[in-house]
Protein backbone atom coordinates (compact mmCIF):
# COMPACT_ATOMS: atom_id res chain seq x y z
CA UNK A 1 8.48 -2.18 -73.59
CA UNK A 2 9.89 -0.55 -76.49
CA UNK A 3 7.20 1.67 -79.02
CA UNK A 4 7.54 1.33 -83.28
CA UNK A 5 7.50 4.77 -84.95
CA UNK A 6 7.19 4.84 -88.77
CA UNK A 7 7.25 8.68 -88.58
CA UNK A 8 9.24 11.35 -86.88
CA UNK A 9 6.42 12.40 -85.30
CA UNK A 10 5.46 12.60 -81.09
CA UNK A 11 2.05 12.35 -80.23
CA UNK A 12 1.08 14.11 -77.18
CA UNK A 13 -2.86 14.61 -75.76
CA UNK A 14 -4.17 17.75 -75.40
CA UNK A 15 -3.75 17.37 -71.27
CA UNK A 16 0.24 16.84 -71.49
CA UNK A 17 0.75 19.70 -73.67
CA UNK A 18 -1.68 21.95 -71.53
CA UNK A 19 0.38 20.61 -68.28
CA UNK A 20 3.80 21.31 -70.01
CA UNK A 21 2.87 24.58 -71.14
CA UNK A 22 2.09 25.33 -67.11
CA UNK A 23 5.05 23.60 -65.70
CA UNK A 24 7.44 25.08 -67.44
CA UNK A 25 6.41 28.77 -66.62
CA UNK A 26 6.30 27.69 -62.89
CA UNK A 27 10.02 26.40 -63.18
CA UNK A 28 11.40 29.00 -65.23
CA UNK A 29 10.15 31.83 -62.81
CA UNK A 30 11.99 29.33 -60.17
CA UNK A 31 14.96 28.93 -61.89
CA UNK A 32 15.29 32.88 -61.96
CA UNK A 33 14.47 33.34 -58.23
CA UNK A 34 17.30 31.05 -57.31
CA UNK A 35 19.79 32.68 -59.35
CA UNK A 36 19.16 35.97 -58.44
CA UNK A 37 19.50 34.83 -54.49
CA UNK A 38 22.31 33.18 -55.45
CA UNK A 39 23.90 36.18 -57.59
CA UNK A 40 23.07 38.54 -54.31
CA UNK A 41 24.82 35.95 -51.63
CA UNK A 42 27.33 33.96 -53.23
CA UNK A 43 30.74 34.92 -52.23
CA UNK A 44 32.33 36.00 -55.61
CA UNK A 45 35.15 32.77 -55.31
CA UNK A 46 32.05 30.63 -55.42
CA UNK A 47 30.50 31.91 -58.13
CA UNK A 48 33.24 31.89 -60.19
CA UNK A 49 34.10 28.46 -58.97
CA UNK A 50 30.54 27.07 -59.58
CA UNK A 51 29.13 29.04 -62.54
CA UNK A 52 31.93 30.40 -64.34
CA UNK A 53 30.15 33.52 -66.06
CA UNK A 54 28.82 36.75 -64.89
CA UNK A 55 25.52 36.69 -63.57
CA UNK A 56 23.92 39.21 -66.81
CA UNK A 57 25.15 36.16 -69.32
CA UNK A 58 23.86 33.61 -67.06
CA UNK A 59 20.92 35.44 -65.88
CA UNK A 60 19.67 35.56 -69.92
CA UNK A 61 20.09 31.44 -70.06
CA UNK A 62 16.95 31.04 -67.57
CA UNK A 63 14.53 34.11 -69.08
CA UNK A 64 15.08 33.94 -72.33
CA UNK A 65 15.63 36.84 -75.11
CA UNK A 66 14.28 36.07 -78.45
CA UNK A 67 17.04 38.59 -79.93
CA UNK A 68 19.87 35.96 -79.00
CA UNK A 69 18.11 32.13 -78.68
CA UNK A 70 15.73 30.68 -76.23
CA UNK A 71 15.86 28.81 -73.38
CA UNK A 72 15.20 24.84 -74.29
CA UNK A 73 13.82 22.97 -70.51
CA UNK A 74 14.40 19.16 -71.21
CA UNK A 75 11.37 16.89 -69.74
CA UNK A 76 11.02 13.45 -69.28
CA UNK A 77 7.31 11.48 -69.13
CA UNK A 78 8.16 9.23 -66.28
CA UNK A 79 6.58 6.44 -64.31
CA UNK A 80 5.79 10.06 -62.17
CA UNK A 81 4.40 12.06 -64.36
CA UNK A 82 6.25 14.84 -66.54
CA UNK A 83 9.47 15.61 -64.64
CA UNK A 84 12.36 18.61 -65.72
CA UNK A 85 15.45 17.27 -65.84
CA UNK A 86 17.60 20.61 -66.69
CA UNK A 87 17.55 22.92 -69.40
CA UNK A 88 20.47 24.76 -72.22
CA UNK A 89 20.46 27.80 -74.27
CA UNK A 90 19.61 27.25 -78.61
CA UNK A 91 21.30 30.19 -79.86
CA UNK A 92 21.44 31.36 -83.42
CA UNK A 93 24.94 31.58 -84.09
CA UNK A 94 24.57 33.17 -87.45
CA UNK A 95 22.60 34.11 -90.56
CA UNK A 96 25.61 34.99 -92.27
CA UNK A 97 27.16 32.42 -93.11
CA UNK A 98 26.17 30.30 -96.86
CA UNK A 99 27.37 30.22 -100.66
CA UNK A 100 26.84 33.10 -102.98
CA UNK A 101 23.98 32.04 -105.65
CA UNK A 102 22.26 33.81 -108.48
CA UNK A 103 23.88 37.16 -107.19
CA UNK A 104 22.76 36.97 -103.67
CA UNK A 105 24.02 35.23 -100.17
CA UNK A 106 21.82 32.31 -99.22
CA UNK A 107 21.98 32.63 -95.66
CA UNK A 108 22.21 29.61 -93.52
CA UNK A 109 20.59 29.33 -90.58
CA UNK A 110 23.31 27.94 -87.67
CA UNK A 111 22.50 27.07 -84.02
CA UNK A 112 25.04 26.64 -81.20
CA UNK A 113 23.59 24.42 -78.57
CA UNK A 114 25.08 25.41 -74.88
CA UNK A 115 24.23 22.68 -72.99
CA UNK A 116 25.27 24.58 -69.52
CA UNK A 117 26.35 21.34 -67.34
CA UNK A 118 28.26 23.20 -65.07
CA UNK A 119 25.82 26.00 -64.65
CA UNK A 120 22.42 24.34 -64.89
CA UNK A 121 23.26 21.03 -62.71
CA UNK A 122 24.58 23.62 -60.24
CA UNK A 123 21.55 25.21 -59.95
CA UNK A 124 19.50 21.57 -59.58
CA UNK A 125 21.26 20.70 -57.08
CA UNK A 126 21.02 24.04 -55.55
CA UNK A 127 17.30 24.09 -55.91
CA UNK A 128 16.85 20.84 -54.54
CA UNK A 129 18.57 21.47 -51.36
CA UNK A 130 16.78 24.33 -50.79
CA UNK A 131 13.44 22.59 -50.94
CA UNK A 132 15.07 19.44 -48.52
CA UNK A 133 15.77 22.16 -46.26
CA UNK A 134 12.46 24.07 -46.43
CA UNK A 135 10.88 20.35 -45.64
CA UNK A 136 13.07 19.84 -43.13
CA UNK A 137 13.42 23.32 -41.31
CA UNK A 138 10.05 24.30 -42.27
CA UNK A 139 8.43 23.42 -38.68
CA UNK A 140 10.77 25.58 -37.22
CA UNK A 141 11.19 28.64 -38.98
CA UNK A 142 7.51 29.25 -39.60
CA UNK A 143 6.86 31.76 -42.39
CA UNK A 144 10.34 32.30 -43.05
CA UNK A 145 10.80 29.73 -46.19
CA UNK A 146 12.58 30.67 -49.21
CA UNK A 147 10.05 28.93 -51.52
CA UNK A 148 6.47 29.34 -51.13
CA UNK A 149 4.22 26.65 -50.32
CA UNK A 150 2.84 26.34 -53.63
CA UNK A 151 6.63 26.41 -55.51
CA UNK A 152 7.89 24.05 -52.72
CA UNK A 153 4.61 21.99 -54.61
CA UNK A 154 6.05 22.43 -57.64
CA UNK A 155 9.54 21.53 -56.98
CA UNK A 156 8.10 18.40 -55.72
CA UNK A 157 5.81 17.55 -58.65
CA UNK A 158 8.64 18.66 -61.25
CA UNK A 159 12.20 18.85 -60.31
CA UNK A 160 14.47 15.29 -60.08
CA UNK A 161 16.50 14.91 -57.02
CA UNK A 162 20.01 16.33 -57.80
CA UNK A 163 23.22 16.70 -55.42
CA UNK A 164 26.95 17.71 -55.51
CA UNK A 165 27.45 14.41 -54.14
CA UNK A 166 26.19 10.75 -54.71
CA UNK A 167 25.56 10.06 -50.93
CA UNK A 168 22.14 10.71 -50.25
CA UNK A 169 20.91 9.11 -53.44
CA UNK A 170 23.05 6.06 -52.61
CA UNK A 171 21.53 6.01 -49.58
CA UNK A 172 18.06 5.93 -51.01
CA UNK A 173 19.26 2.98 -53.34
CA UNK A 174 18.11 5.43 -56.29
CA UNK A 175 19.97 4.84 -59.48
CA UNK A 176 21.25 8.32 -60.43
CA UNK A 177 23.56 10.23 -63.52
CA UNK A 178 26.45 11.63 -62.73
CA UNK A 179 27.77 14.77 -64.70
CA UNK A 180 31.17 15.71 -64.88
CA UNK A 181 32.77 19.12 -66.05
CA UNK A 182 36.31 20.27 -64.47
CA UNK A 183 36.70 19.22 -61.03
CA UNK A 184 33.06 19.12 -60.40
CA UNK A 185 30.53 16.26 -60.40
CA UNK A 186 26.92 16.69 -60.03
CA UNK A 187 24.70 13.35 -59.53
CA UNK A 188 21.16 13.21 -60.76
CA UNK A 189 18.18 10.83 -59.83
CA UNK A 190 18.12 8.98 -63.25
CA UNK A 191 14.22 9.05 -64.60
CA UNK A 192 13.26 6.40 -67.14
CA UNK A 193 12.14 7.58 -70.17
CA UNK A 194 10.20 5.74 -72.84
CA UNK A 195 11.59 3.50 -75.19
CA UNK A 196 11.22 4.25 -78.78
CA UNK A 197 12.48 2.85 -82.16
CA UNK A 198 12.00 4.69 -85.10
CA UNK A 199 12.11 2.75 -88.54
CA UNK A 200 12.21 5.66 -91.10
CA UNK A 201 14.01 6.95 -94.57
CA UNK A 202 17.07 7.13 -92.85
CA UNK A 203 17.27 3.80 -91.21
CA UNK A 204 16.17 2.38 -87.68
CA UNK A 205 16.96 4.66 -84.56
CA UNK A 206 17.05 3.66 -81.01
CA UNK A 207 16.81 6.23 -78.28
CA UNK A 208 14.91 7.21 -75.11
CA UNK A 209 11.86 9.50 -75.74
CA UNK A 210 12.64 13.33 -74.63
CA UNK A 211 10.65 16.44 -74.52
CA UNK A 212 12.31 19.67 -75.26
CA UNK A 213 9.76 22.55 -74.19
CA UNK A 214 10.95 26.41 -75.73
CA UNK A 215 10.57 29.13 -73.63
CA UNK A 216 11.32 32.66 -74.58
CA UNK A 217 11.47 35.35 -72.25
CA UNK A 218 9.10 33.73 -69.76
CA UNK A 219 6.55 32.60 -72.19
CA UNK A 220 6.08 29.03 -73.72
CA UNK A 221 7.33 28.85 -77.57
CA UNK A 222 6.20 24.67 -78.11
CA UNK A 223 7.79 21.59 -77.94
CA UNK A 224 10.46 19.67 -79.83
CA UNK A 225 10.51 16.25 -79.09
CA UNK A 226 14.00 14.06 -79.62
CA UNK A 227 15.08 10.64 -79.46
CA UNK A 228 17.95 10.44 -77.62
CA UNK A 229 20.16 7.26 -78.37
CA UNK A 230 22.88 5.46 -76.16
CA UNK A 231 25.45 7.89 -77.16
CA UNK A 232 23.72 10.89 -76.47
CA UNK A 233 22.74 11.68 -80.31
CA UNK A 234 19.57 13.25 -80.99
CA UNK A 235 17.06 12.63 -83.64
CA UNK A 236 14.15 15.43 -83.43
CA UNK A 237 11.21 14.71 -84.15
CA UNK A 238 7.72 16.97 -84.77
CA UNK A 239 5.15 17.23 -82.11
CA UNK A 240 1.47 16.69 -83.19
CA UNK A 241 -1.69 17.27 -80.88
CA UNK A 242 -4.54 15.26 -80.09
C-alpha cells in the first residue's frame, strides 16, 4: 500500500522520535566499542584489507565531530519496528567556494556525502556475528560475553542481519541486499520500507520512506527524512512532530 504526500513533509509521533532519539545513542556507543576491539585485534593486513583507512579517520565516522560533519545512522520503520540499517559521514566540504557579489564572496555551503560501504557494512556484519556468537556461546562462557546483556538486547531490537556471505540468509529464505565495493561483497537482510509518492512543485516522486537520524559526537542532532527512489536518488524531506 503506497501513501500520497502533497508536501515534503514526514510526520512522525512523539513516541518514534523519543525511541529514535534513544536508539541511536545505544548503537552509536556500539558501533564505537566494536571498532575499537577491532582496531586493538585486527591483524594490520586485515584492516587494511577490510577498512581501508586508519583507525583515527575511521574512528571520527562513528562519534562524530561537529568541526568536520556528523555522523548520519539510516533507519527504516519496518513491519519490526524501527530498525538501523548502516550509517555515512555528511561532511562540509567547503564554505569557500561561490561568486563574488556586491564586493563580497557569497559562500556556498557544499556537502560531500561518504557513504562508507566498505567500512560500515564491514562493521554490520562484524557486529552481527558477534551477537550470533554471544547467543550461541553464551551458555558456555558464562560472564565472559563481549556485549552486555542489555546491548546484546539492543542489537536484537535494532541491527538487520548482515554477513560477508549470502549463506546463512539463504538458508533462512530471507530476501537480503547485497553490497559490492572491490573484491568484497557484504549481504544484508533487506527490510521493507514504506511506500510513498509524493505529488509536489517539482513533479511526482516514487521512493521508499527512509529515516536519516544526525548524531554529533554522541549526541542526537534530529532527523532528516528522504524518499529514496528505485535508483537510489534521494528526495529529503522535513520532519514535523506530533
Amino acid at each position: 500500500m503506497k501513501t500520497t504526500l502533497f508536501a515534503r513533509e514526514i510526520t512522525y509521533a512523539k513516541e518514534d522520535v523519543a525511541e529514535l532519539e534513544t536508539a541511536s545513542l545505544k548503537v552509536q556507543l556500539i558501533y564505537d566499542k566494536v571498532l575499537h576491539m577491532l582496531h586493538i585485534y585486527l591483524p594490520p593486513s586485515l584492516w587494511d584489507a577490510w577498512i581501508g583507512v586508519p583507525y583515527s579517520v575511521i574512528s571520527s565516522l562513528y562519534k562524530g565531530d561537529h568541526s568536520d560533519g556528523t555522523v548520519f545512522q539510516k533507519w527504516i520503520h519496518g513491519p519490526y519496528g524501527w530498525k538501523n540499517i548502516g550509517c555515512e559521514r555528511h561532511c562540509l566540504e567547503s564554505e569557500e567556494q561561490g561568486e563574488l557579489m556586491a564586493g563580497g564572496l557569497i559562500g556556498e555551503r557544499r556537502f560531500k556525502f561518504h557513504n562508507g560501504i566498505r567500512q560500515s557494512m564491514v562493521l554490520q556484519a562484524v557486529i552481527w556475528s558477534l551477537y550470533e556468537n554471544s547467543l550461541r556461546l553464551g551458555p558456555l562462557l558464562g560472564g565472559e560475553l563481549f556485549f552486555e546483556p542489555d546491548e546484546l538486547e539492543d542489537i536484537s531490537n535494532y541491527f538487520v542481519p548482515t554477513f560477508l556471505n549470502p549463506s546463512a540468509l539463504l538458508e533462512r529464505s530471507r530476501p537480503y541486499k547485497e553490497y559490492r565495493e572491490h573484491n568484497l561483497v557484504i549481504c544484508q537482510e533487506w527490510i521493507s520500507a514504506p511506500d510513498v509518492v509524493l505529488q509536489w512543485e517539482g513533479g511526482l516522486t516514487e521512493g521508499r520512506w527512509m529515516t536519516g537520524v544526525y548524531m554529533d559526537e554522541f549526541r542526537f542532532g534530529g532527523l532528516s527524512p528522504y524518499l529514496k527512489d528505485s535508483q537510489g536518488k534521494r528526495t529529503y524531506m522535513q520532519a514535523c512532530v506530533q
